[in-house]
Protein backbone atom coordinates (compact mmCIF):
# COMPACT_ATOMS: atom_id res chain seq x y z
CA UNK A 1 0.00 0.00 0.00
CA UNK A 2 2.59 2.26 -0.57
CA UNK A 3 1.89 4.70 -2.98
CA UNK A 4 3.59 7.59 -4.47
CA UNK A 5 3.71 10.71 -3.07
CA UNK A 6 1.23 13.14 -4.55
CA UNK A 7 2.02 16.80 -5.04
CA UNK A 8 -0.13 19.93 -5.68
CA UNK A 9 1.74 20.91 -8.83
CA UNK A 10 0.62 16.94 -10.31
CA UNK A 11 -3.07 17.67 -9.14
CA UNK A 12 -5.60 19.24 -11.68
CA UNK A 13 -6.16 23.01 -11.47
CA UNK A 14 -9.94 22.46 -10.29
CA UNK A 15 -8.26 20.58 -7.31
CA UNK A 16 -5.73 22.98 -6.72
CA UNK A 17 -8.25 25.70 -6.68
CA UNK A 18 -10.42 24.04 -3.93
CA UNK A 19 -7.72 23.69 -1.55
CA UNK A 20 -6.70 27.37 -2.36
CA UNK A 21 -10.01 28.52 -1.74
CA UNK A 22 -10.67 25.91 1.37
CA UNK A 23 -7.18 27.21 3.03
CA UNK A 24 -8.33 30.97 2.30
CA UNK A 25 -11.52 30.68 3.78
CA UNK A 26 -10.01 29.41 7.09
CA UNK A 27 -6.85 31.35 7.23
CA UNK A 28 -7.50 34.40 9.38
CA UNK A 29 -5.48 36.92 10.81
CA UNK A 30 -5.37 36.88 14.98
CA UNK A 31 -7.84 39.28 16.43
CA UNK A 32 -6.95 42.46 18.53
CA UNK A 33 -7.37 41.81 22.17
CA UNK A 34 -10.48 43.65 22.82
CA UNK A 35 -13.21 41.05 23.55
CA UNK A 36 -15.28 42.68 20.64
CA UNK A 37 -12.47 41.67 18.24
CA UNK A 38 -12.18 38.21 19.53
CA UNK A 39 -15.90 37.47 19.23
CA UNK A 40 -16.05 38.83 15.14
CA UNK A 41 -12.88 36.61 14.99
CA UNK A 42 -15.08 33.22 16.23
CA UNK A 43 -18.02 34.36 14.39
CA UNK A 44 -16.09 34.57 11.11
CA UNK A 45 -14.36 31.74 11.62
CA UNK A 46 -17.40 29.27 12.37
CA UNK A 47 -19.02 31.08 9.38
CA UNK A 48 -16.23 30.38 6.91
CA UNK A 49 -15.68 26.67 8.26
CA UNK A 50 -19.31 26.31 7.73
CA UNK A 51 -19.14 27.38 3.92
CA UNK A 52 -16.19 25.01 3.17
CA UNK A 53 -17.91 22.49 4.82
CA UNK A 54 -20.49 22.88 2.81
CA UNK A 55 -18.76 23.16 -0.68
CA UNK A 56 -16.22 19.87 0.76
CA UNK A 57 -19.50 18.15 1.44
CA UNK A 58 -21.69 18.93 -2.04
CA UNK A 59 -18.18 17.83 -3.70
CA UNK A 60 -17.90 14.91 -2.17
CA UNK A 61 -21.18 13.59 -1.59
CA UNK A 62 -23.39 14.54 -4.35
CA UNK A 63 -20.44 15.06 -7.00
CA UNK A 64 -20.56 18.66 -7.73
CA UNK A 65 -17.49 20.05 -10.36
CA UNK A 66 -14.78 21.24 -8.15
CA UNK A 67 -13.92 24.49 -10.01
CA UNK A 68 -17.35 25.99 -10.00
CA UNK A 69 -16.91 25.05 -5.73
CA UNK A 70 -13.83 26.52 -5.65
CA UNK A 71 -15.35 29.83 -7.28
CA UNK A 72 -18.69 29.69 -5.03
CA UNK A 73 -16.14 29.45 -2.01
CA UNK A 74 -14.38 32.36 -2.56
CA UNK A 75 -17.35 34.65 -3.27
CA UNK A 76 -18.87 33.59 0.00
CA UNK A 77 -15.05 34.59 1.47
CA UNK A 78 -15.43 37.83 -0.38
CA UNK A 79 -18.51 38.60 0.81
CA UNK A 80 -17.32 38.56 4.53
CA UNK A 81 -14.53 40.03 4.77
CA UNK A 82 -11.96 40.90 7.97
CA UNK A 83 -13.72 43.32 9.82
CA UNK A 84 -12.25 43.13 13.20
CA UNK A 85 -8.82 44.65 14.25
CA UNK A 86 -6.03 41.89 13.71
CA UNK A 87 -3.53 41.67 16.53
CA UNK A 88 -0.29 43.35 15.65
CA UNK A 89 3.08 42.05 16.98
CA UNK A 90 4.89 44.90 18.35
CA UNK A 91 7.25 43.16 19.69
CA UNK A 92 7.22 44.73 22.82
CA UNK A 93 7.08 48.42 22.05
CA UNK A 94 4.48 50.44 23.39
């Protein structure tokens, strides 16, 4: 059972695009450390693992195309943008 290794550049674009847009959707800056900014941060979060949930789950259960996911993805990511204050690293300066 040992099969090759498989790398992104040998998968089809549709695939690569899906894991782009899944990886997008989920990759959020830190929020700023008012309790405000941590709450939009959790919100947008669940929301955004929601949708790729969604789009991993019509792919792989009822067969939808992959690049038409990927694109319905990242409109739903586009349409809720950051709107919290990401925590900055200032590294100790005041």
């Amino acid at each position: 059972m040992n099969e090759p290794p498989v790398r992104i550049g040998s998968l089809p674009e549709p695939s690569v695009a899906l894991l782009r847009a899944v990886y997008d959707a989920l990759d959020l800056p830190l929020p700023g450390l008012t309790d405000a900014d941590e709450r939009a941060y959790h919100v947008l979060l669940h929301d955004r693992a929601s949708q790729a949930r969604i789009i991993l789950e019509c792919v792989l259960t009822e067969g939808h195309d992959l690049g038409p996911a990927a694109e319905r993805l990242t409109a739903w990511v586009a349409g809720a943008p950051v709107t919290y204050t990401p925590w900055i690293d200032k590294r100790g300066a005041a």
